[in-house]
Protein backbone atom coordinates (compact mmCIF):
# COMPACT_ATOMS: atom_id res chain seq x y z
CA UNK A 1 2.02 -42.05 -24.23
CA UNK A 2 5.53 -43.44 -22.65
CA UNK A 3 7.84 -39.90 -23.26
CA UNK A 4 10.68 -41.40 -20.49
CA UNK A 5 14.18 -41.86 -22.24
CA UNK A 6 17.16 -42.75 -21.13
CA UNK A 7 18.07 -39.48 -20.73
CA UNK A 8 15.46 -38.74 -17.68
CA UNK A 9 16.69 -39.52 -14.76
CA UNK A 10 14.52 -41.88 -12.56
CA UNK A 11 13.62 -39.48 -10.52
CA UNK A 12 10.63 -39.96 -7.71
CA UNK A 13 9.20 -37.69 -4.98
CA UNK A 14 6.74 -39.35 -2.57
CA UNK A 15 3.72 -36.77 -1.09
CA UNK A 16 1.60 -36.75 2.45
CA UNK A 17 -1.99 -34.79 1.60
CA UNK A 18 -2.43 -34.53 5.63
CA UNK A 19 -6.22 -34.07 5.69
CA UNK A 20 -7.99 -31.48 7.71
CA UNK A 21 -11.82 -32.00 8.54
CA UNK A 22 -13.47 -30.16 5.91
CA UNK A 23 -11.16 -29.66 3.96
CA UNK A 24 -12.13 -28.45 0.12
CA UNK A 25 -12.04 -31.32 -2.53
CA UNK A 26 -11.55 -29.59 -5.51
CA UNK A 27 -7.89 -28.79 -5.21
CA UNK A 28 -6.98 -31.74 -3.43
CA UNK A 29 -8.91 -33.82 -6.57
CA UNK A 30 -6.87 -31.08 -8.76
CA UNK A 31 -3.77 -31.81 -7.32
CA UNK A 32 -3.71 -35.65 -7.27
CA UNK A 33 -4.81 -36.38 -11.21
CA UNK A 34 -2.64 -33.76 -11.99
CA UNK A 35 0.59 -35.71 -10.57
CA UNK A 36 -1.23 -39.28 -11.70
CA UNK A 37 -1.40 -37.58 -15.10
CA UNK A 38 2.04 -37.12 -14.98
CA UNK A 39 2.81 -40.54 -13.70
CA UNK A 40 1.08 -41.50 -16.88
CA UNK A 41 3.18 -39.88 -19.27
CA UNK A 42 6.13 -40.85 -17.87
CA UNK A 43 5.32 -44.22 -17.97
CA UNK A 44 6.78 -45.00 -14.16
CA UNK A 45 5.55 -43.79 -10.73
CA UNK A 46 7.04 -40.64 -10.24
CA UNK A 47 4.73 -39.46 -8.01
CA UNK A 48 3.56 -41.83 -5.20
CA UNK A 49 0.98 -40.44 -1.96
CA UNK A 50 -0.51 -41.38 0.87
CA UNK A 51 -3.79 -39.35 2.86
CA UNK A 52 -3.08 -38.60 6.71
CA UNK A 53 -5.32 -37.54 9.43
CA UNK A 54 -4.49 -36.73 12.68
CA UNK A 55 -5.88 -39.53 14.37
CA UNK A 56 -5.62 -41.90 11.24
CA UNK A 57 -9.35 -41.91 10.94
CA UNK A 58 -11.22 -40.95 7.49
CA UNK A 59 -11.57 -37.12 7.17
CA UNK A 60 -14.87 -35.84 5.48
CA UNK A 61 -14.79 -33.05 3.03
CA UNK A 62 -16.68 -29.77 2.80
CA UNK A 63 -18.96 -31.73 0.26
CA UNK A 64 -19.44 -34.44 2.84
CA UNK A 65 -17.10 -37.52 0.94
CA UNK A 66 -14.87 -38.88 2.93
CA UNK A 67 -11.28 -40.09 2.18
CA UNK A 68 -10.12 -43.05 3.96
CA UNK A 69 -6.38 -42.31 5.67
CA UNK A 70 -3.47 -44.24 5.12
CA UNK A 71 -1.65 -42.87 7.60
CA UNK A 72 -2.01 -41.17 11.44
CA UNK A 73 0.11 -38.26 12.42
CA UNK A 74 1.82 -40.71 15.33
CA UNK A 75 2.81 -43.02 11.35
CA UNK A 76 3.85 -40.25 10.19
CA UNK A 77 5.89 -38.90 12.80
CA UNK A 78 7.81 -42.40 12.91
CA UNK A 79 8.34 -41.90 8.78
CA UNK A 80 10.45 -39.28 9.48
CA UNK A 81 13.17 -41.01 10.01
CA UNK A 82 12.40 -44.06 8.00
CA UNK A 83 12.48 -45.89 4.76
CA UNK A 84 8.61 -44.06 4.43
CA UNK A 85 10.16 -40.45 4.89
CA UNK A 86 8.45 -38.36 2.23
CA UNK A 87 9.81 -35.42 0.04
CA UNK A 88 6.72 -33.35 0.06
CA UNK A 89 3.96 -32.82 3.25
CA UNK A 90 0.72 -30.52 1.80
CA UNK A 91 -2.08 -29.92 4.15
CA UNK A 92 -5.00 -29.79 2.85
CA UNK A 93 -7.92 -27.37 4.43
CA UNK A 94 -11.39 -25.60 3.38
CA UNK A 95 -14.32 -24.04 5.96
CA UNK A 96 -13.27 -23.58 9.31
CA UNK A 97 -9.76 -23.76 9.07
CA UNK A 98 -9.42 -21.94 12.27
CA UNK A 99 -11.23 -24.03 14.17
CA UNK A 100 -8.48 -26.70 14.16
CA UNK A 101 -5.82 -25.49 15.72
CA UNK A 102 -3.69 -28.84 16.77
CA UNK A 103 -0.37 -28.64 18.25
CA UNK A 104 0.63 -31.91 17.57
CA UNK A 105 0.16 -31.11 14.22
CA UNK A 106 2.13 -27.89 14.63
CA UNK A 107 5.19 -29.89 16.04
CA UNK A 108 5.49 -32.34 13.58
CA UNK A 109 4.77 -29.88 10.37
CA UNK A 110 7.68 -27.99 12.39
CA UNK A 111 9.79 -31.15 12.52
CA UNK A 112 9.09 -31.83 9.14
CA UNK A 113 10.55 -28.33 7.81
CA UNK A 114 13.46 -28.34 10.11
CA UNK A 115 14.29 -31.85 8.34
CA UNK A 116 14.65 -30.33 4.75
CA UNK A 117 11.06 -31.86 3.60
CA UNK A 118 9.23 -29.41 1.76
CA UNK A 119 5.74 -28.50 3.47
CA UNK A 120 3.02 -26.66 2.01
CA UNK A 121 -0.86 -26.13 2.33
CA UNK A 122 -4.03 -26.14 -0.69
CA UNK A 123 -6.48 -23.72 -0.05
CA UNK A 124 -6.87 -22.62 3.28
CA UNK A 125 -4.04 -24.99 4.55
CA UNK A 126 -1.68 -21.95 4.84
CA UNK A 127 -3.43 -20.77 8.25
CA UNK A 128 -2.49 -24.24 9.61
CA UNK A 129 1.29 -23.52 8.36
CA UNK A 130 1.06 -20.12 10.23
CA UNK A 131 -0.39 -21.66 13.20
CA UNK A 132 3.29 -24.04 12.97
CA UNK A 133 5.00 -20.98 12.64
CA UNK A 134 6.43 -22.04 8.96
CA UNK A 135 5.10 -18.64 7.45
CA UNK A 136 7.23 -15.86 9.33
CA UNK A 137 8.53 -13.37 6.81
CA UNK A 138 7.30 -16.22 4.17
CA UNK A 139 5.43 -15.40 1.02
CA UNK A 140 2.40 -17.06 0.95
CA UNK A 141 -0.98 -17.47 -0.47
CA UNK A 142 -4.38 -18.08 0.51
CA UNK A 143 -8.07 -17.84 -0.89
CA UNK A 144 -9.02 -14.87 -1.26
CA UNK A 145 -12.26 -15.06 0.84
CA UNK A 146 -9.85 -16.05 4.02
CA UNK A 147 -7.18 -13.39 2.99
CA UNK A 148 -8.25 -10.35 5.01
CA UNK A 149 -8.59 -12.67 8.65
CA UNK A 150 -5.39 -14.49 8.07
CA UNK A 151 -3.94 -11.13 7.56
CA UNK A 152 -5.00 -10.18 10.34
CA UNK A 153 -4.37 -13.01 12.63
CA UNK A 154 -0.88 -13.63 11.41
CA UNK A 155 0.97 -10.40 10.43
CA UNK A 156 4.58 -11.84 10.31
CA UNK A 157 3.28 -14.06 7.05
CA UNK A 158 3.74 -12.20 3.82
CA UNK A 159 0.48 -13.08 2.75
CA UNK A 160 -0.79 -12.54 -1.16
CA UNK A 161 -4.19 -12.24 -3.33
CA UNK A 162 -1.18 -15.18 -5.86
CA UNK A 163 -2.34 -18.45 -7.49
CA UNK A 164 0.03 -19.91 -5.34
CA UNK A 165 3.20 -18.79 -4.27
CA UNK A 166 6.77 -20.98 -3.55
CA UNK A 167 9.18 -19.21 -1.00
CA UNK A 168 12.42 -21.64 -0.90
CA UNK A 169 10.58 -24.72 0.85
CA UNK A 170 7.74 -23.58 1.66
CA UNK A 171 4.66 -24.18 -1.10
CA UNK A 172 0.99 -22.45 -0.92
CA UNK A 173 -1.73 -22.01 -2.96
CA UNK A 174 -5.15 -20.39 -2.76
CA UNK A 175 -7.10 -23.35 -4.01
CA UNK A 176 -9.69 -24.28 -6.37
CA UNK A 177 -8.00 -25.14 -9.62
CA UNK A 178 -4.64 -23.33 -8.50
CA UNK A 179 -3.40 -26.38 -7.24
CA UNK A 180 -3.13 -27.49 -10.28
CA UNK A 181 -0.97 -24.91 -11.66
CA UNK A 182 1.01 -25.07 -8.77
CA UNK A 183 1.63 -29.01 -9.64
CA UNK A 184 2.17 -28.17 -12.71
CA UNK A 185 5.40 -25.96 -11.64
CA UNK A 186 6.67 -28.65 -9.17
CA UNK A 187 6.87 -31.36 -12.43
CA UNK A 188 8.32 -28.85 -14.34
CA UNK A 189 11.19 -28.03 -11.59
CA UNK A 190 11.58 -31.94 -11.68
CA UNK A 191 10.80 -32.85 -15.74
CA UNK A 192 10.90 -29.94 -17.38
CA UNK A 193 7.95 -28.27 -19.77
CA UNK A 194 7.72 -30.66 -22.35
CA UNK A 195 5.86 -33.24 -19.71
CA UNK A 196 4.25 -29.71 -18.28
CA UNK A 197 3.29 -29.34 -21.85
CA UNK A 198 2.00 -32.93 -22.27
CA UNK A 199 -0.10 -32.66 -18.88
CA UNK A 200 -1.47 -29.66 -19.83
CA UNK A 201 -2.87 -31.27 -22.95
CA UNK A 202 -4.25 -34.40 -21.42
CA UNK A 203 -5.89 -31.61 -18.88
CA UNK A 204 -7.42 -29.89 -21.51
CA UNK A 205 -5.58 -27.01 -19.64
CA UNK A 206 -4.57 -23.81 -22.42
CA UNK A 207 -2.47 -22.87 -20.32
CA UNK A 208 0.00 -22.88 -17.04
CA UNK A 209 -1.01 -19.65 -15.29
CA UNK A 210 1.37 -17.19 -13.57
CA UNK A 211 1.69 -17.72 -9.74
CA UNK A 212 0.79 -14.10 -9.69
CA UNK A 213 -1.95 -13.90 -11.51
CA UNK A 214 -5.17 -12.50 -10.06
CA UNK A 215 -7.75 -15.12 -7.88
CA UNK A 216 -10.70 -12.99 -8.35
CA UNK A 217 -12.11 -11.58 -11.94
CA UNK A 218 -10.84 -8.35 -12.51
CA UNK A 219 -13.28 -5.59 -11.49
CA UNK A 220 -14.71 -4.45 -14.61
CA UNK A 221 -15.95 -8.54 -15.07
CA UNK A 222 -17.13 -8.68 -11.20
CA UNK A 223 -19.28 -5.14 -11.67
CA UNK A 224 -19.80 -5.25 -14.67
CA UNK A 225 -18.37 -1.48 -14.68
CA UNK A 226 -16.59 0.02 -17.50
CA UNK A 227 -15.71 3.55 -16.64
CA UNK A 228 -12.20 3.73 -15.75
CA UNK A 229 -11.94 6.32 -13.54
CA UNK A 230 -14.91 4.90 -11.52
CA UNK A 231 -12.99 1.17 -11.23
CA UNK A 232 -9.80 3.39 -10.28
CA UNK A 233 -11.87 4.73 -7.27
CA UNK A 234 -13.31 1.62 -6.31
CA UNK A 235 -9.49 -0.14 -6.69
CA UNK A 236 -8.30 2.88 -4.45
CA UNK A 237 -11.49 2.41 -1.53
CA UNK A 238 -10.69 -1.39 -1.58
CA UNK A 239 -6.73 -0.45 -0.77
CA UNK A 240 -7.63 1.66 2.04
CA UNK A 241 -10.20 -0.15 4.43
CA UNK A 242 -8.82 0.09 7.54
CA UNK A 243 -7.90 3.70 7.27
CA UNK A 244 -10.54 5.09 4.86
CA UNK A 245 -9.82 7.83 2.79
CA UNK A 246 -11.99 10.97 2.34
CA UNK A 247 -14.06 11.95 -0.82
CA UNK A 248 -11.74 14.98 -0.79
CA UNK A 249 -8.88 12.89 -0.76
CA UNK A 250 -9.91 10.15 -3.00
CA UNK A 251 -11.21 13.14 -5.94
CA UNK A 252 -7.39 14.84 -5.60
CA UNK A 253 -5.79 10.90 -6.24
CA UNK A 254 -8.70 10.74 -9.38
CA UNK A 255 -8.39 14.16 -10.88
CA UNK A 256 -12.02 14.80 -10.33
CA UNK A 257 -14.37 17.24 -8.29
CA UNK A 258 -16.45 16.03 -5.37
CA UNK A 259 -19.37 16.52 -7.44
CA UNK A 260 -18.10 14.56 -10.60
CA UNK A 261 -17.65 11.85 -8.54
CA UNK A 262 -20.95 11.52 -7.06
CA UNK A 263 -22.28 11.72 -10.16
CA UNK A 264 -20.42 8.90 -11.68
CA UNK A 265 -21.22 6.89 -8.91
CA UNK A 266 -25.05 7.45 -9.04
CA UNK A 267 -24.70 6.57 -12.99
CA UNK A 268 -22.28 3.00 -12.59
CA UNK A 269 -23.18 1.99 -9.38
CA UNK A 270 -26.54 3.14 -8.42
CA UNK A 271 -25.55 5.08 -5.15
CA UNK A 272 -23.42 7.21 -3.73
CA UNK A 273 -19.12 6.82 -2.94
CA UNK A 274 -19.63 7.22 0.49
CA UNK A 275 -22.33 4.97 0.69
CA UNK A 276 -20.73 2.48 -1.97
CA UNK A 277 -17.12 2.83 0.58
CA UNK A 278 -18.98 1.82 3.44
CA UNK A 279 -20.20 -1.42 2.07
CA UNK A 280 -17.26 -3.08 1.16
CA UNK A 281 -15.98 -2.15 4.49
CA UNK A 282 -18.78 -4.22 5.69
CA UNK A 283 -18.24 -6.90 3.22
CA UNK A 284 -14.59 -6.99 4.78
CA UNK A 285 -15.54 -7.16 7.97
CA UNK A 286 -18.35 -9.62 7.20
CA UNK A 287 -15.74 -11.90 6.04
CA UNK A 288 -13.29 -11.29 9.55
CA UNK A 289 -16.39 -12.18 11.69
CA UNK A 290 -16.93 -15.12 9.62
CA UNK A 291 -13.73 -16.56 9.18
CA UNK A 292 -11.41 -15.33 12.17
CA UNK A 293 -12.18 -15.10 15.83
CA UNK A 294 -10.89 -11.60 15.93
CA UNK A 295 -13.14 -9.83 18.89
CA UNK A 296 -16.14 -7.78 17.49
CA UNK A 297 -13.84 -4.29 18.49
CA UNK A 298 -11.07 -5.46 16.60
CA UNK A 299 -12.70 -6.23 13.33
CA UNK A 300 -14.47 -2.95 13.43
CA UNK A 301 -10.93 -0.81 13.78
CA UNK A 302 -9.51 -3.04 11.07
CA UNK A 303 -12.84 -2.07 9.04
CA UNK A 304 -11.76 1.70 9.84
CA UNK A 305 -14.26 2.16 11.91
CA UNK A 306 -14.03 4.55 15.36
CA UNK A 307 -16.23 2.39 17.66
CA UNK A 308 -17.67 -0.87 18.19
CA UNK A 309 -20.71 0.88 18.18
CA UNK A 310 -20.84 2.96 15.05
CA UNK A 311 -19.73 -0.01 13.35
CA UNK A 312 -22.87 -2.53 14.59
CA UNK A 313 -25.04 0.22 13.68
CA UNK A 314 -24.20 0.24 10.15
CA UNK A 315 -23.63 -3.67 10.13
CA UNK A 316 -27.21 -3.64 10.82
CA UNK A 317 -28.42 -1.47 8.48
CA UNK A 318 -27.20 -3.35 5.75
CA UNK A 319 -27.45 -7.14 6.84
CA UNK A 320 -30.47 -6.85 9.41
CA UNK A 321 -28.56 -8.47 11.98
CA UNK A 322 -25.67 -7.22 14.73
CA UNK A 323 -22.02 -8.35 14.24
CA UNK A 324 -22.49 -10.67 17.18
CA UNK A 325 -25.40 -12.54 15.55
CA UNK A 326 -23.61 -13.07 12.63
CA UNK A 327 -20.75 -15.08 14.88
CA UNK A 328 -23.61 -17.02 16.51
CA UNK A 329 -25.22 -18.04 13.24
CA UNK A 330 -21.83 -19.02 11.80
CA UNK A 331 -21.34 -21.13 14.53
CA UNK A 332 -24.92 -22.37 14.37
CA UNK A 333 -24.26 -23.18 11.01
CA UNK A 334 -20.55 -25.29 11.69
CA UNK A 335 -22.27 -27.26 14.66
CA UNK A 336 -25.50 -28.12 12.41
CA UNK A 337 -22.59 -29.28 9.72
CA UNK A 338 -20.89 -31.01 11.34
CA UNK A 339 -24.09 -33.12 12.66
CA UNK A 340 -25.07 -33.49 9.28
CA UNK A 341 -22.07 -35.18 8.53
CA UNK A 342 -21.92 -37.42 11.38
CA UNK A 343 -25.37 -38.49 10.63
């Protein structure tokens, strides 16, 4: 249904999706019928975009479809200062993020800023903003799997477990189907929430979700716990990774003896705090060796671990493999990928 009136201004904002190899379809899908739904509504283009990749070539997703570009970063550079200029750059990123690390990119997303264009990332695009240097003392989001190596790797970046997050003119969200709520907040800075509204229905969306609202399930849905002082401890261990806390510690912050504790443990979760501690410290740094190049020694101290070799002892216990195999089989994996794709 037409809902313009004379009373709406005709107002337009023109978007680059700049296209990283691999980059995750799902929000970028998310994002673009969200706007087009929009478009709809309004009965007049609002909302026009083009695709852009560096070299102007077609960009294959994580899911192996690949997007024709309109546009190549030397186009785009030109636009700038042209009848073309857009309001609104996103990149768009998935698996591997890190691995592209382009500074002609980085200059023009720089240029870009610096020009009063608002810039922002879907999914993992925020480490490519951070690699610009956009996200120094910025609030920004990211997927939660990527969260703890970005962290790392960029600790001027105010970086959040958020939806999405908008900091002045700088836009991120974590992915999946938060792009779409974080579309849904730019129409409603431009049109207001009865089009939000009218999206929404079209959408079959409830609901427009807080930026701040949680990317993971909350822990008593991902355990499948329900004791609540045994989901406090676990919130508490997960809080203090790199510096872990001792049972003694950890039973004075939960009211509880030493022994209580272990006991609760053994019921919920099967094993032991200590034991139950050092495993998502493993998951953390399972994630760092997988998705940063942090060196083998630094992941381990971020992990709270004293040495390198304490730390590929009991990497090995659990996975049945060192650290440094897991890094080889990662990149095993993103060289057989990307062969796959080229076939």
């Amino acid at each position: 249904m037409d809902i313009s009136s004379k009373a709406l201004p005709p107002k337009k904002r023109s978007i680059v999706f700049f296209l990283v190899p691999n980059f995750t379809m799902l929000p970028f899908s998310a994002a673009v019928e969200t706007l087009r739904i929009a478009n709809r509504m309004l009965g007049y283009s609002a909302y026009t975009w083009r695709l852009c990749s560096a070299d102007g070539q077609k960009v294959y997703s994580s899911s192996g479809i690949a997007l024709e570009a309109n546009s190549s970063l030397a186009d785009e550079r030109r636009n700038l200062s042209g009848e073309n200029r857009p309001d609104m750059v996103l990149v768009c990123s998935g698996v591997y993020v890190e691995e592209h690390n382009n500074k002609s990119v980085n200059a023009w997303l720089r240029e870009t800023y610096n020009r009063g264009i608002a810039v922002g990332s879907l999914c993992t695009g925020a480490h490519v903003l951070a690699q610009a240097g956009l996200l120094n003392g910025k609030r920004c989001a990211i997927h939660w799997e990527n969260l703890p190596g970005f962290a790392e790797a960029f600790p001027q970046a105010e970086v959040y477990a958020d939806l999405y997050e908008v900091d002045g003119n700088i836009y991120t969200c974590a992915g999946g189907t938060a792009s779409l709520d974080m579309m849904l907040n730019l129409i409603g800075q431009d049109f207001g929430e009865n089009l939000v509204n009218r999206v929404c229905e079209q959408q079959l969306t409830d609901r427009v979700r807080n930026p701040h609202d949680r990317q993971r399930l909350p822990l008593r849905a991902r355990l499948g716990v329900q004791n609540s002082k045994v989901l406090s401890i676990i919130e508490l261990m997960e809080n203090n990774l790199s510096e872990p806390l001792s049972l003694v510690e950890i039973a004075e912050d939960a009211g509880l003896s030493r022994r209580q504790i272990e006991r609760l443990f053994r019921q919920e979760m099967g094993r032991s705090p200590a034991r139950y501690y050092l495993e998502i410290r493993l998951d953390r740094a399972r994630h760092l060796l997988v998705q940063s190049s942090m060196p083998v020694v630094e992941v381990a101290v971020a992990c709270g671990f004293v040495s390198a070799s304490h730390f590929s002892k009991c990497y090995r216990e659990v996975y049945n493999r060192s650290p440094q195999q897991e890094r080889a089989e990662r990149k095993l994996t993103m060289s057989t990928s990307r062969l796959g794709v080229a076939a």
